[in-house]
PDB file of N, CA and C in Angstrom:
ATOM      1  N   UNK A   1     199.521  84.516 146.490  1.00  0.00           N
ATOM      2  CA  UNK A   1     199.866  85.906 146.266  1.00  0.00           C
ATOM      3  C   UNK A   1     200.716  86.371 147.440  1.00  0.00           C
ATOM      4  N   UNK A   2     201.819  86.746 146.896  1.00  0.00           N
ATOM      5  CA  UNK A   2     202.887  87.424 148.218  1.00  0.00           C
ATOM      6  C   UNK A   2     202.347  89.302 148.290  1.00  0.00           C
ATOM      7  N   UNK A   3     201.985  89.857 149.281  1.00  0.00           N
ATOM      8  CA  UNK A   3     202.413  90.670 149.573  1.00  0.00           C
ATOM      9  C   UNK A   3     203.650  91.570 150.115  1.00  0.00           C
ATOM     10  N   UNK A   4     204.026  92.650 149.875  1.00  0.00           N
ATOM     11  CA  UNK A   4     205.355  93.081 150.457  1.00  0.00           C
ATOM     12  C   UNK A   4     204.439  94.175 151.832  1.00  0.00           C
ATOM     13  N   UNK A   5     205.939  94.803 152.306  1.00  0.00           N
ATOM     14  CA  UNK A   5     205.350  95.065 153.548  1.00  0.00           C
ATOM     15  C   UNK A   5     204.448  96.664 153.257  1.00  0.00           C
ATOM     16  N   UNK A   6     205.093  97.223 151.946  1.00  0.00           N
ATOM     17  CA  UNK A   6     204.230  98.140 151.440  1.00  0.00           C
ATOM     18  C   UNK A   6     203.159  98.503 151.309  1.00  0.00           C
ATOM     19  N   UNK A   7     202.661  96.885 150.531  1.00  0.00           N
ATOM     20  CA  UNK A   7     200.727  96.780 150.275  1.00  0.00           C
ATOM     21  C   UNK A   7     200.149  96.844 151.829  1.00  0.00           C
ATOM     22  N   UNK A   8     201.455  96.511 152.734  1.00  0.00           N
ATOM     23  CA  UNK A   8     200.190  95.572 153.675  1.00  0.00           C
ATOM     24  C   UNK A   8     200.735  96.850 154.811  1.00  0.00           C
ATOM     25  N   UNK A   9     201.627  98.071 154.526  1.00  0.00           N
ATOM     26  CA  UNK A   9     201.537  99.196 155.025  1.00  0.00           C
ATOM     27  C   UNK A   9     200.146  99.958 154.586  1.00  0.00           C
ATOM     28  N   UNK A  10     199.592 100.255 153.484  1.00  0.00           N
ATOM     29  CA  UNK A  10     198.679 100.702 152.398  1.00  0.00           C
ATOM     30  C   UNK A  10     197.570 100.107 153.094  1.00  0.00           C
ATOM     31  N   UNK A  11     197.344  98.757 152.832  1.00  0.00           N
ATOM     32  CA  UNK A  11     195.724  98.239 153.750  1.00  0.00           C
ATOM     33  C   UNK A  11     195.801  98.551 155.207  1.00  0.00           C
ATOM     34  N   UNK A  12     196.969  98.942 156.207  1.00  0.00           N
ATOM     35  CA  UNK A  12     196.525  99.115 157.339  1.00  0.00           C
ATOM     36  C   UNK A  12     196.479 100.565 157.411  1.00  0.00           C
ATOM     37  N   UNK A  13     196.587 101.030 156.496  1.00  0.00           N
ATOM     38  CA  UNK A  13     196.510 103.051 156.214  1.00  0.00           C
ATOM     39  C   UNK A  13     195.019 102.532 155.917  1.00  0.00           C
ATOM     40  N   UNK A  14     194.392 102.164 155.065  1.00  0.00           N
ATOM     41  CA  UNK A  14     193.036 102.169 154.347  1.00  0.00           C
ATOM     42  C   UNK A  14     191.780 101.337 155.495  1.00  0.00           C
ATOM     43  N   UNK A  15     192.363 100.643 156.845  1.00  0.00           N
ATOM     44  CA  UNK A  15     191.682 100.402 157.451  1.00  0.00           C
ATOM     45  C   UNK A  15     192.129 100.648 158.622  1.00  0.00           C
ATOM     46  N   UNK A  16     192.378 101.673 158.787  1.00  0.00           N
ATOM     47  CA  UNK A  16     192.895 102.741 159.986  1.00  0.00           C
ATOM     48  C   UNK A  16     193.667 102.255 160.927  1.00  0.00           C
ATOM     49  N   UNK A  17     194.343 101.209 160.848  1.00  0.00           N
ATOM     50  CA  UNK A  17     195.300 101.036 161.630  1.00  0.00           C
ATOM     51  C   UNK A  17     196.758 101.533 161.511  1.00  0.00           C
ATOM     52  N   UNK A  18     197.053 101.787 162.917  1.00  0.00           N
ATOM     53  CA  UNK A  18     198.519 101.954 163.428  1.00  0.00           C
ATOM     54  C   UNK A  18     199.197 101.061 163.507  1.00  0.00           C
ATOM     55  N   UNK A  19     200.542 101.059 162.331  1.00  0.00           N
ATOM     56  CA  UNK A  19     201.457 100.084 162.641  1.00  0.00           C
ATOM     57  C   UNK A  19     202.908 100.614 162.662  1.00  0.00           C
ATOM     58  N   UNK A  20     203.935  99.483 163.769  1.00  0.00           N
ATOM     59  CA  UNK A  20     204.506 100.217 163.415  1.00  0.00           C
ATOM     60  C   UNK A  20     205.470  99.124 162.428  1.00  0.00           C
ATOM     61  N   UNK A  21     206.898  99.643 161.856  1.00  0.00           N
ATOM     62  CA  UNK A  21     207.681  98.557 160.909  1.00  0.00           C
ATOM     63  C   UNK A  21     207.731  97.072 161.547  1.00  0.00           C
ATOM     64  N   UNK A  22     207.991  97.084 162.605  1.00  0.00           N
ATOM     65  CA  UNK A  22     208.444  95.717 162.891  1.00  0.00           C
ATOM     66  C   UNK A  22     207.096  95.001 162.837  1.00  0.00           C
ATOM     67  N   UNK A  23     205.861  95.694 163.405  1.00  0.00           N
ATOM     68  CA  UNK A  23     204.759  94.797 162.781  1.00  0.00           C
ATOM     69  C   UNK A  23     204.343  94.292 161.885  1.00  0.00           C
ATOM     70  N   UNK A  24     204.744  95.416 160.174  1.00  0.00           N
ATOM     71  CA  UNK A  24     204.487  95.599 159.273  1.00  0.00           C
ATOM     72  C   UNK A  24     204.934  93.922 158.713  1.00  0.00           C
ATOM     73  N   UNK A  25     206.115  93.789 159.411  1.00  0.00           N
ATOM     74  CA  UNK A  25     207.281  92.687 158.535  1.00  0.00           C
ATOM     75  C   UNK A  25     206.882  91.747 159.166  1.00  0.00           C
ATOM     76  N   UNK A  26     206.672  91.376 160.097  1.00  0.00           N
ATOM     77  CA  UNK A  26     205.850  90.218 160.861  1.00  0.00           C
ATOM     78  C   UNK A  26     204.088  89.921 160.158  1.00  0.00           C
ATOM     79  N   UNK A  27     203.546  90.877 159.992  1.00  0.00           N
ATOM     80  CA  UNK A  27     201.914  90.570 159.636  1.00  0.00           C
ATOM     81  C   UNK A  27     202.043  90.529 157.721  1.00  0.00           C
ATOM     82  N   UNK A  28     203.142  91.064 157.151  1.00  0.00           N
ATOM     83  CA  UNK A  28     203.415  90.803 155.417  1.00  0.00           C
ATOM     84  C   UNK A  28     202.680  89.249 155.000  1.00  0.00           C
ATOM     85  N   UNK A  29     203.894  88.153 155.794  1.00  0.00           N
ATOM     86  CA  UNK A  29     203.506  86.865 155.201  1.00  0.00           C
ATOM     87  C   UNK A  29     202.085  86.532 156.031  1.00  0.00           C
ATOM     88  N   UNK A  30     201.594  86.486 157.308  1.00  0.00           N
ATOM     89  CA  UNK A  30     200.186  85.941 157.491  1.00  0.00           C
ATOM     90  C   UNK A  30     199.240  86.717 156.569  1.00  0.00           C
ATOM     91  N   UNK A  31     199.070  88.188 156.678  1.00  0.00           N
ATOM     92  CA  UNK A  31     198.604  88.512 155.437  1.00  0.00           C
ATOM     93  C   UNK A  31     198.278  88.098 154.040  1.00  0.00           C
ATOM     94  N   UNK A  32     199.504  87.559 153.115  1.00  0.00           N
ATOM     95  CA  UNK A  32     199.317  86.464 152.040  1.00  0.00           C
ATOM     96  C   UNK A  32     198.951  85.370 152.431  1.00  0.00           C
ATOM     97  N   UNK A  33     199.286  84.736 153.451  1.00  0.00           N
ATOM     98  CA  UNK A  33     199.182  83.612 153.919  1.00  0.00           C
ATOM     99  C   UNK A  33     196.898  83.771 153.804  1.00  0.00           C
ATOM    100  N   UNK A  34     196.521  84.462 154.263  1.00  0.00           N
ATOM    101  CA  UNK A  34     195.039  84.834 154.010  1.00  0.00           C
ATOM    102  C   UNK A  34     194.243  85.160 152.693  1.00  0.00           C
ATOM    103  N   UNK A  35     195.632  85.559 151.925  1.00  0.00           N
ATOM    104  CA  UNK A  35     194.977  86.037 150.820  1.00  0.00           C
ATOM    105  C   UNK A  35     194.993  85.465 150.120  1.00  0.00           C
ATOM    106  N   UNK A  36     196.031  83.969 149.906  1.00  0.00           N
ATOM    107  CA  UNK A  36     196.514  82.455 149.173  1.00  0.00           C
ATOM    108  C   UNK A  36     195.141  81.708 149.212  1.00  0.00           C
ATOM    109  N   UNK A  37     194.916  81.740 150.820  1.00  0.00           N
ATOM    110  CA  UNK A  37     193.770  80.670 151.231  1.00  0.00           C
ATOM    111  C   UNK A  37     192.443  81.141 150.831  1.00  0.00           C
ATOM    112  N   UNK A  38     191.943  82.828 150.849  1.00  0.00           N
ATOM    113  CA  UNK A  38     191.211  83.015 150.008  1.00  0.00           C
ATOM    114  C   UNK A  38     190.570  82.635 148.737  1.00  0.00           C
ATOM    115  N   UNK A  39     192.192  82.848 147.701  1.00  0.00           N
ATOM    116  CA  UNK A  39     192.157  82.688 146.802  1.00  0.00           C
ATOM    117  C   UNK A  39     191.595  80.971 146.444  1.00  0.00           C
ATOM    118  N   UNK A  40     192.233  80.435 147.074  1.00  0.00           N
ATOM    119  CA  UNK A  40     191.849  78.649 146.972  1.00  0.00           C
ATOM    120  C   UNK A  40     190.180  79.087 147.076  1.00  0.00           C
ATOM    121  N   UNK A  41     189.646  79.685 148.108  1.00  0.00           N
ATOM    122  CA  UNK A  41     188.052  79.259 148.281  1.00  0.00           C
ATOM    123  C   UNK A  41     187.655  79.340 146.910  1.00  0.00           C
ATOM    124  N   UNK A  42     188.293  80.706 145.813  1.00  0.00           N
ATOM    125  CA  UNK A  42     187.686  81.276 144.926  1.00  0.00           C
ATOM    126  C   UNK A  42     187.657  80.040 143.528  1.00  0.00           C
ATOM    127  N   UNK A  43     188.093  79.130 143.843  1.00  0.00           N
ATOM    128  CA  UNK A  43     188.532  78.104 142.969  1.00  0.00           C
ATOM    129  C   UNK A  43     187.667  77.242 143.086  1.00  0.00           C
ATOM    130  N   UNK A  44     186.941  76.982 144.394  1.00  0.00           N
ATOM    131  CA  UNK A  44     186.215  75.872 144.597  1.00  0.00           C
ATOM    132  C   UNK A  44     184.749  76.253 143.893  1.00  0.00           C
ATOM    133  N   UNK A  45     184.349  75.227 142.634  1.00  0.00           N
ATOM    134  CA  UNK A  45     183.187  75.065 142.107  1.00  0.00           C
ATOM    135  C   UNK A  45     181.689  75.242 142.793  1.00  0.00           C
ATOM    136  N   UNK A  46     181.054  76.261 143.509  1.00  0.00           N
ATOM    137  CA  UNK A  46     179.563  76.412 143.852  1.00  0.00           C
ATOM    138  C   UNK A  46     178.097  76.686 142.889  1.00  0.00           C
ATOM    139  N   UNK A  47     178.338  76.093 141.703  1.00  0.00           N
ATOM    140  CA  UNK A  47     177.779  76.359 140.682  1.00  0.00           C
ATOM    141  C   UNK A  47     176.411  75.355 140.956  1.00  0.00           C
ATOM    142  N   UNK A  48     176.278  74.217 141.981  1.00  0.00           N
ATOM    143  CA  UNK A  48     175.371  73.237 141.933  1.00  0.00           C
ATOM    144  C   UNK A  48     174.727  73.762 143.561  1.00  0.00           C
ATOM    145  N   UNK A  49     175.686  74.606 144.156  1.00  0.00           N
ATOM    146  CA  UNK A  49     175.471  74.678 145.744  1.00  0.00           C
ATOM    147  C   UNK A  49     174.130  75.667 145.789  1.00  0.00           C
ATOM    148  N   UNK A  50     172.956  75.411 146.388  1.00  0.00           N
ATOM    149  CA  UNK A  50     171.851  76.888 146.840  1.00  0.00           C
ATOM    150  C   UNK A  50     172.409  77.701 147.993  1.00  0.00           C
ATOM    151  N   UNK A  51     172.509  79.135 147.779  1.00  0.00           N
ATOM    152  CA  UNK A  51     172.503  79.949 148.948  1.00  0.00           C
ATOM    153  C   UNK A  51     171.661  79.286 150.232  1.00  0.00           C
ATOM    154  N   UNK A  52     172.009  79.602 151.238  1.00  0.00           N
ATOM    155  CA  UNK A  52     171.914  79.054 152.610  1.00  0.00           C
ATOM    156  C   UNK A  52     171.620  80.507 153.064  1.00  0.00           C
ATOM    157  N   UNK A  53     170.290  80.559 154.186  1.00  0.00           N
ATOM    158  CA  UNK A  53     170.276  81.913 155.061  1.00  0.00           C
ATOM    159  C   UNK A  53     170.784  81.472 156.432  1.00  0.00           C
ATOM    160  N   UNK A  54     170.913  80.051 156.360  1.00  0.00           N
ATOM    161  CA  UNK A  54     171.358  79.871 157.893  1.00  0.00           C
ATOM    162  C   UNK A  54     171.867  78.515 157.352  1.00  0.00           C
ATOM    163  N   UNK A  55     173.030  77.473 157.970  1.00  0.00           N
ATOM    164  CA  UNK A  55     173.167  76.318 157.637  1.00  0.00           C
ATOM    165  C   UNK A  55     172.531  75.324 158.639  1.00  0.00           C
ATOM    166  N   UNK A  56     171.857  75.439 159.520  1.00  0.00           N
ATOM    167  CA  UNK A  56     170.816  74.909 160.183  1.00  0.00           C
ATOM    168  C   UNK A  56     169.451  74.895 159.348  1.00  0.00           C
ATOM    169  N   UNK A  57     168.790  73.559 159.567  1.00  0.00           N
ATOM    170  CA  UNK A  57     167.512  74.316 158.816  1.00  0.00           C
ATOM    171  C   UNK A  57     166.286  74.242 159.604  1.00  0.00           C
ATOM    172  N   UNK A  58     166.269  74.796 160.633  1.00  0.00           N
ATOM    173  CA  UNK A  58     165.696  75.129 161.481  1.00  0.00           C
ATOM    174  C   UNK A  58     164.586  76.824 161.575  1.00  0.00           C
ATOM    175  N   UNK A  59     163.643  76.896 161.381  1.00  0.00           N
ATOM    176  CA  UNK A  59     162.740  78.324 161.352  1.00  0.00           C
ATOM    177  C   UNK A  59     163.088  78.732 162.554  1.00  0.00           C
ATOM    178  N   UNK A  60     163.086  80.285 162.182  1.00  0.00           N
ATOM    179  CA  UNK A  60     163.440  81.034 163.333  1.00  0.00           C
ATOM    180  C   UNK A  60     162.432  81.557 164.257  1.00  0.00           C
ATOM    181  N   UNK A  61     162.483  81.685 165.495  1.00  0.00           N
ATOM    182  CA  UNK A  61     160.701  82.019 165.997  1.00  0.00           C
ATOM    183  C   UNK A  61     161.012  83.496 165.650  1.00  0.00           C
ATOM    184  N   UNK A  62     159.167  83.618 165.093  1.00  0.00           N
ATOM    185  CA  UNK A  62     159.169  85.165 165.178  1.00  0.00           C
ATOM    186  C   UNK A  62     157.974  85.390 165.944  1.00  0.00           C
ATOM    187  N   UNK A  63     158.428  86.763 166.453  1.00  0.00           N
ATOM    188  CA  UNK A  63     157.556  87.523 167.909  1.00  0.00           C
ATOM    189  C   UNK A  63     156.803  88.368 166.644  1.00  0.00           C
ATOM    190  N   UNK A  64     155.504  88.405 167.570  1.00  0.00           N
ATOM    191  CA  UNK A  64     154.398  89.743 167.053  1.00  0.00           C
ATOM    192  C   UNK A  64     155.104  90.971 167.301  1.00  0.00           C
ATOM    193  N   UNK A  65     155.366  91.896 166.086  1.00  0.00           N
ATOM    194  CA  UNK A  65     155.911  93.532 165.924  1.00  0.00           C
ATOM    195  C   UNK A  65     154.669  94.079 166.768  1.00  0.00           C
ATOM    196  N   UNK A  66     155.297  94.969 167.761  1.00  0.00           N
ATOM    197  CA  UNK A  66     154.755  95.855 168.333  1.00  0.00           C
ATOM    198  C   UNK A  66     155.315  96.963 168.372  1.00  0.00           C
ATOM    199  N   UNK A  67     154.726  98.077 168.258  1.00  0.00           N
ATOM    200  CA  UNK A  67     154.675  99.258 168.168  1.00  0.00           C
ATOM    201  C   UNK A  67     154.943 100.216 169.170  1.00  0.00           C
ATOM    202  N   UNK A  68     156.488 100.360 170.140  1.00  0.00           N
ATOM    203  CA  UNK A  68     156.067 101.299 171.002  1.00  0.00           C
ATOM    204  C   UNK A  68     157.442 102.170 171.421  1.00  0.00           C
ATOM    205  N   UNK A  69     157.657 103.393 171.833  1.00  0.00           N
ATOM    206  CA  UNK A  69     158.544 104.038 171.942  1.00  0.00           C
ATOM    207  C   UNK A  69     159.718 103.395 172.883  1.00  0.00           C
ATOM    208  N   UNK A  70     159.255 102.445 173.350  1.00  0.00           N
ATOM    209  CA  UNK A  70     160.784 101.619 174.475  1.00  0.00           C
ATOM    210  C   UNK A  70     160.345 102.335 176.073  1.00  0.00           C
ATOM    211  N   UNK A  71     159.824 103.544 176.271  1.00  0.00           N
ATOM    212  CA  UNK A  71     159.606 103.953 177.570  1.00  0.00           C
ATOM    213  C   UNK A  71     160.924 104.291 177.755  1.00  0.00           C
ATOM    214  N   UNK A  72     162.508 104.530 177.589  1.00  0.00           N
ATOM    215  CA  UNK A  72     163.314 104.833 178.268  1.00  0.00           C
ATOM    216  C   UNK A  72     164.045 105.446 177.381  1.00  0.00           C
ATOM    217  N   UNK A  73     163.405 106.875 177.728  1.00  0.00           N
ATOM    218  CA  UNK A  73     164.045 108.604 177.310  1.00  0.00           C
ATOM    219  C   UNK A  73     164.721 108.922 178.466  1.00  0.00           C
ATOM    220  N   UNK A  74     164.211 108.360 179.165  1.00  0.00           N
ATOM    221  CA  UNK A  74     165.449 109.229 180.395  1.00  0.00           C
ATOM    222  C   UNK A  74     166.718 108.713 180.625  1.00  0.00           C
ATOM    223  N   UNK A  75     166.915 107.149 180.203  1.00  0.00           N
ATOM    224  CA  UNK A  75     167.485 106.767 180.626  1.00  0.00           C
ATOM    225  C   UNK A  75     168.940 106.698 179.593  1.00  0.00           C
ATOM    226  N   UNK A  76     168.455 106.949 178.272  1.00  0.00           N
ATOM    227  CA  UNK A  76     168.989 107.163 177.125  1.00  0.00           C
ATOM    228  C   UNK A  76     169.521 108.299 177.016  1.00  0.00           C
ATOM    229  N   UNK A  77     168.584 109.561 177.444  1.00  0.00           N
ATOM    230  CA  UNK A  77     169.487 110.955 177.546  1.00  0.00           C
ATOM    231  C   UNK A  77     170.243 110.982 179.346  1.00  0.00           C
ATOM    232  N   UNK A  78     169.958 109.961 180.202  1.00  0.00           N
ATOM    233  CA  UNK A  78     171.251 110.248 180.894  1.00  0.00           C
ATOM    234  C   UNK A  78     173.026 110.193 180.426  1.00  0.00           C
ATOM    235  N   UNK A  79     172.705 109.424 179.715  1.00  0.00           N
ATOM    236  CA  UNK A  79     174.158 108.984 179.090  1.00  0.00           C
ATOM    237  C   UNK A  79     174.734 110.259 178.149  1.00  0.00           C
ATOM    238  N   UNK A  80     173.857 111.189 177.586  1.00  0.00           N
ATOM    239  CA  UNK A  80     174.273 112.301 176.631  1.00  0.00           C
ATOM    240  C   UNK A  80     175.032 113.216 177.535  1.00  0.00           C
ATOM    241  N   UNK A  81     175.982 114.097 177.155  1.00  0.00           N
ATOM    242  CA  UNK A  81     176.806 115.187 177.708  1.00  0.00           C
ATOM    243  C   UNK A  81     175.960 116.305 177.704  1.00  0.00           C
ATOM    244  N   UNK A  82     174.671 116.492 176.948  1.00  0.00           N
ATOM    245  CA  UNK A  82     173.822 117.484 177.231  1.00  0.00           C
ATOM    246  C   UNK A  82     172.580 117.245 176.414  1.00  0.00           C
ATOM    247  N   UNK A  83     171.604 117.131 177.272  1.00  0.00           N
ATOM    248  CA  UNK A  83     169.932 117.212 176.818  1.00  0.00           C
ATOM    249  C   UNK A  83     169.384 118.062 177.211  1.00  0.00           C
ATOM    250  N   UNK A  84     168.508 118.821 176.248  1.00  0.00           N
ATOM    251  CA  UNK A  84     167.836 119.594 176.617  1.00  0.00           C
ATOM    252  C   UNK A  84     165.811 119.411 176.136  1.00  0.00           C
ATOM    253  N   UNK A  85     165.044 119.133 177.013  1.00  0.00           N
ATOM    254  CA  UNK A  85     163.635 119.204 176.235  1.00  0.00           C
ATOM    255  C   UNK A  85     163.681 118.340 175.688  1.00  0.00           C
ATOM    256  N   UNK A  86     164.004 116.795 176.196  1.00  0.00           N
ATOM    257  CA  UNK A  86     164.148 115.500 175.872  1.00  0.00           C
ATOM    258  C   UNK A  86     164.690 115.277 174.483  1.00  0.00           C
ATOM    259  N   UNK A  87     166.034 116.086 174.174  1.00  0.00           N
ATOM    260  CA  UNK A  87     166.499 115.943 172.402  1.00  0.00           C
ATOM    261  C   UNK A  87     168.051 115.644 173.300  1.00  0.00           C
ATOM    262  N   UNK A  88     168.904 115.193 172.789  1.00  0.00           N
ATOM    263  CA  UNK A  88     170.204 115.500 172.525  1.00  0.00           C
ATOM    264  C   UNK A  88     170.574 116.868 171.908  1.00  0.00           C
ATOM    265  N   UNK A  89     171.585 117.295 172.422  1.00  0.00           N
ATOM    266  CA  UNK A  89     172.516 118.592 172.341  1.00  0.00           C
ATOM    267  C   UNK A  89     173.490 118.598 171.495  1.00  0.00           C
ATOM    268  N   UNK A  90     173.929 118.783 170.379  1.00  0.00           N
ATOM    269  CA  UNK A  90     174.960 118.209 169.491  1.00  0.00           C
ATOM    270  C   UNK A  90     175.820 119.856 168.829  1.00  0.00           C
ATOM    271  N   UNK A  91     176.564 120.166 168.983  1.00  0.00           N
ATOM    272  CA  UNK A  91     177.342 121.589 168.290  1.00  0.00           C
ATOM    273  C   UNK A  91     176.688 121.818 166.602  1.00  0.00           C
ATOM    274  N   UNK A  92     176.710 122.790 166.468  1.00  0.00           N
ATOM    275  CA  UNK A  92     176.472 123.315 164.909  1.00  0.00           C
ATOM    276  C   UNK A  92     177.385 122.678 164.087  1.00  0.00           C
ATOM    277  N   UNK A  93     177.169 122.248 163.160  1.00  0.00           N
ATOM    278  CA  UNK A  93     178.175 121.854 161.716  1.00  0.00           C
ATOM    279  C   UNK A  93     177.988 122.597 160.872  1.00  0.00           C
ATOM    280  N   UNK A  94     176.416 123.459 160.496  1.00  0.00           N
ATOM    281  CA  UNK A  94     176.650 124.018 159.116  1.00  0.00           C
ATOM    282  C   UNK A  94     176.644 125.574 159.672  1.00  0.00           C
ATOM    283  N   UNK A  95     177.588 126.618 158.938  1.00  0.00           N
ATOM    284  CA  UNK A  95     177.898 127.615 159.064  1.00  0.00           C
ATOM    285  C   UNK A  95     177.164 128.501 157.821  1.00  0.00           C
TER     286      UNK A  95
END
């Protein structure tokens, strides 16, 4: 699949990037070039393959859940621009 530099103006509008033309015309063909090779994966037969949660098959250690606030409120609202009465300070939104 070829893209032009249009579509691939359009996906970097839709995933917030800044481009400018000369990038646009340079990233067009790697762009298809991704979306070709995609397409190949979509071809390849997984109809016999089982989902995998990891391709190691190795168990993962799991720790006993404990229950506890972390102890570090202070250190969490140092970083805020304003706490007050151990909350964060945030401006009004609803009017």
């Amino acid at each position: 699949m070829s893209l032009d530099k249009a579509t691939v103006k359009k996906v970097a509008a839709l995933a917030r990037l800044a481009m400018e033309d000369e990038e646009l015309t340079r990233m067009a063909p790697q762009v298809s070039g991704i979306i070709t090779w995609i397409e190949q994966l979509a071809e390849v037969n997984t109809d016999s393959v089982e989902p995998l949660s990891s391709v190691v098959d190795i168990p993962l250690p799991l720790r006993k859940d404990e229950i506890n606030d972390g102890n570090c409120a202070e250190k969490i609202l140092a970083n805020a621009p304003e706490a007050t009465q151990g909350y964060f300070v945030v401006p009004k939104i609803v009017e």
